[in-house]
C-alpha atoms as a PDB file:
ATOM      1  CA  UNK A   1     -23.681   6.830   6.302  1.00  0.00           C
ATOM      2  CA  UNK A   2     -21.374   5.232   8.608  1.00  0.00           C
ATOM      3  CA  UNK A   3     -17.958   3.453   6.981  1.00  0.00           C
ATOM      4  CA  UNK A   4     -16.790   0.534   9.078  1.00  0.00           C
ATOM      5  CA  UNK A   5     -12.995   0.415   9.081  1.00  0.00           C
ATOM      6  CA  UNK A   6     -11.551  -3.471   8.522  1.00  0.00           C
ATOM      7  CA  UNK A   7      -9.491  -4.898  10.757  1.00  0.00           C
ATOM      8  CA  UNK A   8      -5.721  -5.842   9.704  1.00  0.00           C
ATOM      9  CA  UNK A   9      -7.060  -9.269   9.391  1.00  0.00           C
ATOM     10  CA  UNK A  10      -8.905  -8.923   6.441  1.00  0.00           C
ATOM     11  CA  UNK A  11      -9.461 -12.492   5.200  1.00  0.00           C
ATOM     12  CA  UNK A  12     -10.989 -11.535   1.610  1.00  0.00           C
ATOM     13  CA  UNK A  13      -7.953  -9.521   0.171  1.00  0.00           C
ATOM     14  CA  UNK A  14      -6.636 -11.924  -1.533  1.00  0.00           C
ATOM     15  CA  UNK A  15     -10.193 -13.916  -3.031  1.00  0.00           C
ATOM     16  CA  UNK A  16     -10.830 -13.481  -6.365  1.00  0.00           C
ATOM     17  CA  UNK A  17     -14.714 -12.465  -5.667  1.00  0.00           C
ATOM     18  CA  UNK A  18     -15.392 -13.355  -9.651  1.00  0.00           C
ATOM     19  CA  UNK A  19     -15.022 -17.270  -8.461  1.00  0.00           C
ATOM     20  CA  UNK A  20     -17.296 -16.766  -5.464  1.00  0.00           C
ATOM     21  CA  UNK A  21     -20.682 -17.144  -7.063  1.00  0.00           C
ATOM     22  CA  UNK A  22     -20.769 -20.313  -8.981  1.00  0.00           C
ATOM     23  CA  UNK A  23     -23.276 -22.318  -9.261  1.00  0.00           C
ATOM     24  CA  UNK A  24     -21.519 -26.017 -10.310  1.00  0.00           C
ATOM     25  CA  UNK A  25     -23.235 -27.151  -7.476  1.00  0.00           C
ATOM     26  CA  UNK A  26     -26.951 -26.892  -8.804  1.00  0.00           C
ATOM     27  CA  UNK A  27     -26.349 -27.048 -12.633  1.00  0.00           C
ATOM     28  CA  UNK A  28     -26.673 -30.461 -14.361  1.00  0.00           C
ATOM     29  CA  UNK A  29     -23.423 -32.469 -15.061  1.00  0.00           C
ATOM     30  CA  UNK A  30     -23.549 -31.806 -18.918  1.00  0.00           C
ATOM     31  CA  UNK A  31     -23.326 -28.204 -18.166  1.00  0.00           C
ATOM     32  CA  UNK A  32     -20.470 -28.952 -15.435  1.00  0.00           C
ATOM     33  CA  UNK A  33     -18.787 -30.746 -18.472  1.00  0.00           C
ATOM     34  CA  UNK A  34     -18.999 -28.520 -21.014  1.00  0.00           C
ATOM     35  CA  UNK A  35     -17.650 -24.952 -18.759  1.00  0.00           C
ATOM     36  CA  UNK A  36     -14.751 -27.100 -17.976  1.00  0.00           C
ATOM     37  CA  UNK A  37     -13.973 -28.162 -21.406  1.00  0.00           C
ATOM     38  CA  UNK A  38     -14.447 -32.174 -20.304  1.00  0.00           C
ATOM     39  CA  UNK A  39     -16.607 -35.460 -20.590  1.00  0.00           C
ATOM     40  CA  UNK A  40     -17.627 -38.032 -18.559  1.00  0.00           C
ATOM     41  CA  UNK A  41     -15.498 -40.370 -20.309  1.00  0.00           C
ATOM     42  CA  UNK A  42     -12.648 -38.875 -21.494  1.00  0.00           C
ATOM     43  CA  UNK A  43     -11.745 -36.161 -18.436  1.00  0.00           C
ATOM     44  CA  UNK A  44      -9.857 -33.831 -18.770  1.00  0.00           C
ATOM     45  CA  UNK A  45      -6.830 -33.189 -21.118  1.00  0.00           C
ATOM     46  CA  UNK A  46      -3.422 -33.025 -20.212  1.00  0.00           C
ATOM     47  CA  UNK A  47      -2.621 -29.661 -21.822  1.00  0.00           C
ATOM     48  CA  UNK A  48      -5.903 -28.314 -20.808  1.00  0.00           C
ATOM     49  CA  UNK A  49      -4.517 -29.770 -17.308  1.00  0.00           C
ATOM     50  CA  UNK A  50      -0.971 -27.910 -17.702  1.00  0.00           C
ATOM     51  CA  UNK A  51      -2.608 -24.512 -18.141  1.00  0.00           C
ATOM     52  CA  UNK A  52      -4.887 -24.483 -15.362  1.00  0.00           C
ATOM     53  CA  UNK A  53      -2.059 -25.419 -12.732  1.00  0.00           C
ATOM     54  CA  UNK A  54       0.451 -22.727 -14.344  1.00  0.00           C
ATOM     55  CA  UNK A  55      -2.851 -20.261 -14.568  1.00  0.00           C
ATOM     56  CA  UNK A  56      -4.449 -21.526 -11.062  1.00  0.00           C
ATOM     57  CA  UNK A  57      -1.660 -23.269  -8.785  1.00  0.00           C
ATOM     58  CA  UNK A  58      -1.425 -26.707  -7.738  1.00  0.00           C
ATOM     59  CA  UNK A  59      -4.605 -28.121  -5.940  1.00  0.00           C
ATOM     60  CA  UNK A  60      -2.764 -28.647  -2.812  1.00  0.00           C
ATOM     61  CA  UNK A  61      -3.317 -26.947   0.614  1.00  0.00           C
ATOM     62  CA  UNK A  62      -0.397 -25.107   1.671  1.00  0.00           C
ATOM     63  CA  UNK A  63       0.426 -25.565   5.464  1.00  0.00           C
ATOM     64  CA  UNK A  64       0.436 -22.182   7.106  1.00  0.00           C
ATOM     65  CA  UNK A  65       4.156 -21.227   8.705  1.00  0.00           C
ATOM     66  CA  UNK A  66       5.098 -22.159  12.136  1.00  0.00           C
ATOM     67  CA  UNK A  67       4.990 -19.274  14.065  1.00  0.00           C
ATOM     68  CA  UNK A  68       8.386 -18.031  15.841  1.00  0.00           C
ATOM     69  CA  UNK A  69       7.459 -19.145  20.165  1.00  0.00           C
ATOM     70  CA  UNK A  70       9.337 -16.133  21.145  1.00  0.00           C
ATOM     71  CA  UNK A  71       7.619 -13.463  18.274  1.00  0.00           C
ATOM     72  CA  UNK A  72       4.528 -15.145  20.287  1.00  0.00           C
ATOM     73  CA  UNK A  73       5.437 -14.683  23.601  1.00  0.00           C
ATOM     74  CA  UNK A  74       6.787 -10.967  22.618  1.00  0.00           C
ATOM     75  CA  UNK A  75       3.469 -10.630  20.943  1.00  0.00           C
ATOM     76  CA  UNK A  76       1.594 -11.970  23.897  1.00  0.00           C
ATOM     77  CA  UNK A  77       3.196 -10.111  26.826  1.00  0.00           C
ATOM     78  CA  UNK A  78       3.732  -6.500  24.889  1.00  0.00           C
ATOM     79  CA  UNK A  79       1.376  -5.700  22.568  1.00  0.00           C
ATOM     80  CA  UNK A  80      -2.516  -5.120  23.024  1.00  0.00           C
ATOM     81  CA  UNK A  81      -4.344  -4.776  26.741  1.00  0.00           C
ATOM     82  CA  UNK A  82      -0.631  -6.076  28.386  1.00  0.00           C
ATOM     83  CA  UNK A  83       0.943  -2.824  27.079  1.00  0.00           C
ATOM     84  CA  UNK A  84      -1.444  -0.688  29.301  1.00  0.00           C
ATOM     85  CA  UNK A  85      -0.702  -2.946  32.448  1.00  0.00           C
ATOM     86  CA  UNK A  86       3.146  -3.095  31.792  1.00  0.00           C
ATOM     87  CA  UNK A  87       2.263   0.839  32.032  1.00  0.00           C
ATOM     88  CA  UNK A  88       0.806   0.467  35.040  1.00  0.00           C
ATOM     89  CA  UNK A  89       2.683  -1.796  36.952  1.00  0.00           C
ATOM     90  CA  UNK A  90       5.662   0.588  36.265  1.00  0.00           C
ATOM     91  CA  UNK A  91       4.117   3.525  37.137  1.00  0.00           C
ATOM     92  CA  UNK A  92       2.806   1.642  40.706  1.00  0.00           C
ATOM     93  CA  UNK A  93       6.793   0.477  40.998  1.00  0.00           C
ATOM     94  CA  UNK A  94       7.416   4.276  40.581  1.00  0.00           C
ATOM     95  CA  UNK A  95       4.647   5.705  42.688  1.00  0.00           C
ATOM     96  CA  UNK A  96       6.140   3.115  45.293  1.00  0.00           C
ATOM     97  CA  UNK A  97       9.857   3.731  45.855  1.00  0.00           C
ATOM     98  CA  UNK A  98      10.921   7.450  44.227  1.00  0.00           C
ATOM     99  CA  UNK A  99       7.724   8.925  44.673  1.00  0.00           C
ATOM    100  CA  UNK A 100       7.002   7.490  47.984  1.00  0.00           C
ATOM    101  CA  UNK A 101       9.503   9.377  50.361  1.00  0.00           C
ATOM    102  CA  UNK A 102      10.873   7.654  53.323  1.00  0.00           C
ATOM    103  CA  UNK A 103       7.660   5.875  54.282  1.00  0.00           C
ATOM    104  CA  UNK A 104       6.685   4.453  50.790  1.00  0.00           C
ATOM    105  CA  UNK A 105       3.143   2.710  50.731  1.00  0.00           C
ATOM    106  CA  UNK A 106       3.304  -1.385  50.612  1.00  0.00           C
ATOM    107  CA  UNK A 107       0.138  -0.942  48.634  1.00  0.00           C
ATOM    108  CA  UNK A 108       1.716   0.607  45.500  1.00  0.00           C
ATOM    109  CA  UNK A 109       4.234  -2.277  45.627  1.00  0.00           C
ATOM    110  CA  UNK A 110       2.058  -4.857  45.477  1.00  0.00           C
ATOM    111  CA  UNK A 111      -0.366  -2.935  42.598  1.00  0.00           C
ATOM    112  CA  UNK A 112       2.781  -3.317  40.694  1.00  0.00           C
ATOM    113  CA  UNK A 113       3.785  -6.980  41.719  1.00  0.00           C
ATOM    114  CA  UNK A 114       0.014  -8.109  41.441  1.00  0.00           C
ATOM    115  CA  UNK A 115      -0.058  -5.979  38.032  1.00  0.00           C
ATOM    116  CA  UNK A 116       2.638  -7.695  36.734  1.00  0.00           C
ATOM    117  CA  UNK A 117       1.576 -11.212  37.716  1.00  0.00           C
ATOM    118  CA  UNK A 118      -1.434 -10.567  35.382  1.00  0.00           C
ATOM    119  CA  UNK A 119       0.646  -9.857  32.709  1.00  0.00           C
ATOM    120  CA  UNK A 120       2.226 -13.006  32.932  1.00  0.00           C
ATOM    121  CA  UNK A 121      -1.113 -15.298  33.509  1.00  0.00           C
ATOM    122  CA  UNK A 122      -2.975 -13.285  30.456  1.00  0.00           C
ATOM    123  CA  UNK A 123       0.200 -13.961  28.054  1.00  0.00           C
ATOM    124  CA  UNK A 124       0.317 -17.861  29.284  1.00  0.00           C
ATOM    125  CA  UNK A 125      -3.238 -18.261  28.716  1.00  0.00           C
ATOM    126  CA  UNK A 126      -3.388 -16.664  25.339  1.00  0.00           C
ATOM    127  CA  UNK A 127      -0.207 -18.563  24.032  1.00  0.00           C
ATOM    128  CA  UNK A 128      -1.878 -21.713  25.027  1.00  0.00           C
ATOM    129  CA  UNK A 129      -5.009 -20.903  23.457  1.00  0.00           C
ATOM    130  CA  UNK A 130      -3.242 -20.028  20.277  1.00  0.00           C
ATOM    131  CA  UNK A 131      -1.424 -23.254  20.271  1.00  0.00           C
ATOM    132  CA  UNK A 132      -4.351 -24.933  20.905  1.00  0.00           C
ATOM    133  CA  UNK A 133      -5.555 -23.677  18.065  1.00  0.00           C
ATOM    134  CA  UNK A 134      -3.305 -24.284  15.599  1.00  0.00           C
ATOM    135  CA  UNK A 135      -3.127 -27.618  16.296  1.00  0.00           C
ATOM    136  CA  UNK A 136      -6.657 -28.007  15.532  1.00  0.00           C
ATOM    137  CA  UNK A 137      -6.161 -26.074  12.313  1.00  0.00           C
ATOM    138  CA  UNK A 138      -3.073 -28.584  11.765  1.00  0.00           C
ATOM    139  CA  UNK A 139      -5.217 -31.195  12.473  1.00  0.00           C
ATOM    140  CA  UNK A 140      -8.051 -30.375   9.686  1.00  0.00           C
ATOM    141  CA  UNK A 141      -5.597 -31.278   6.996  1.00  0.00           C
ATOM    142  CA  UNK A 142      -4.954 -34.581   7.968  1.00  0.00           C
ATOM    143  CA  UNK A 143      -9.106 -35.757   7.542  1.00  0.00           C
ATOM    144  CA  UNK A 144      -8.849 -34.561   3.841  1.00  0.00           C
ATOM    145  CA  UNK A 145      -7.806 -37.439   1.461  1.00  0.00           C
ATOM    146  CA  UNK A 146      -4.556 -36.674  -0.047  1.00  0.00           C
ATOM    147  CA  UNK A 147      -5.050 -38.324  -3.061  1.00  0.00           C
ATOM    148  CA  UNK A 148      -7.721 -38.887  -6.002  1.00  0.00           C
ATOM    149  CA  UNK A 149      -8.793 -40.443  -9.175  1.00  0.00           C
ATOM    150  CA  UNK A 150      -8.617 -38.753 -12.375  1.00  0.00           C
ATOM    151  CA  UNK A 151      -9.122 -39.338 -15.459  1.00  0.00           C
ATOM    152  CA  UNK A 152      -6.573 -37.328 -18.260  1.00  0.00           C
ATOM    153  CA  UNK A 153      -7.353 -38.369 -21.797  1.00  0.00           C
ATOM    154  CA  UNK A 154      -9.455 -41.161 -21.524  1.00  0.00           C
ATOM    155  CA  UNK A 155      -6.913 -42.571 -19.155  1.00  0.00           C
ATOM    156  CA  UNK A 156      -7.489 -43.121 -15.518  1.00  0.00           C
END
């Protein structure tokens, strides 16, 4: 039997699994009512109401942080497949002038220059990308309605 190993980005850490299989969805609405302790007509109580927020949170969605540009760039430019070219591009720079002699090769120079140049279009492309994508993310929240109708008490 083969274990896969997660990645660090393991989106189900923090899930409660116990909420993911309900079924509110294909019960009728009397049921619905009755699990959470409600009626059409009345809703829901305002102490009932309390304790769910202190026991659950608010029902809001929490905007994720804005991400540092230059933690990006550093992330972008020295960590993952750029780390192995920054190792090469050195060790061409190295292979060029101290380990040449007095008739270093041009080639090894430009390994090292065209090396390095990759680097550089790689980590631009991926920051834009990730941008790109975070303001699509960003841009999610604002087509969900930020406000509803309840009804507390009998009260809407």
């Amino acid at each position: 039997m083969v274990t896969r190993k997660h990645s660090n980005i393991n989106l189900w850490v923090n899930t409660d699994m116990s909420r993911l299989d309900q079924d509110v969805h294909v019960i009728p609405m009397e049921s619905v009512f009755q699990r959470l302790q409600s009626n059409q007509h009345f809703g829901l109580s305002t102490t009932f109401v309390h304790d769910a927020q202190l026991h659950y949170g608010t029902n809001q969605i929490t905007p994720p942080q804005s991400q540092n540009y230059f933690w990006l760039l550093f992330q972008q430019l020295f960590m993952g497949f750029n780390l192995i070219l920054w190792l090469g591009g050195i060790l061409a720079f190295i292979a060029y002038q101290p380990l040449g002699g007095s008739n270093p090769s041009i080639t090894n120079l430009a390994l090292g220059i065209v090396l390095f140049l990759i680097i550089i279009c790689n980590a631009c492309l991926n920051i834009y990308q990730k941008l790109k994508s975070i303001k699509i993310i960003a841009s999610f929240s604002k087509l969900l309605p930020t406000v509803a109708t309840v009804r507390r008490d009998g009260v809407e």
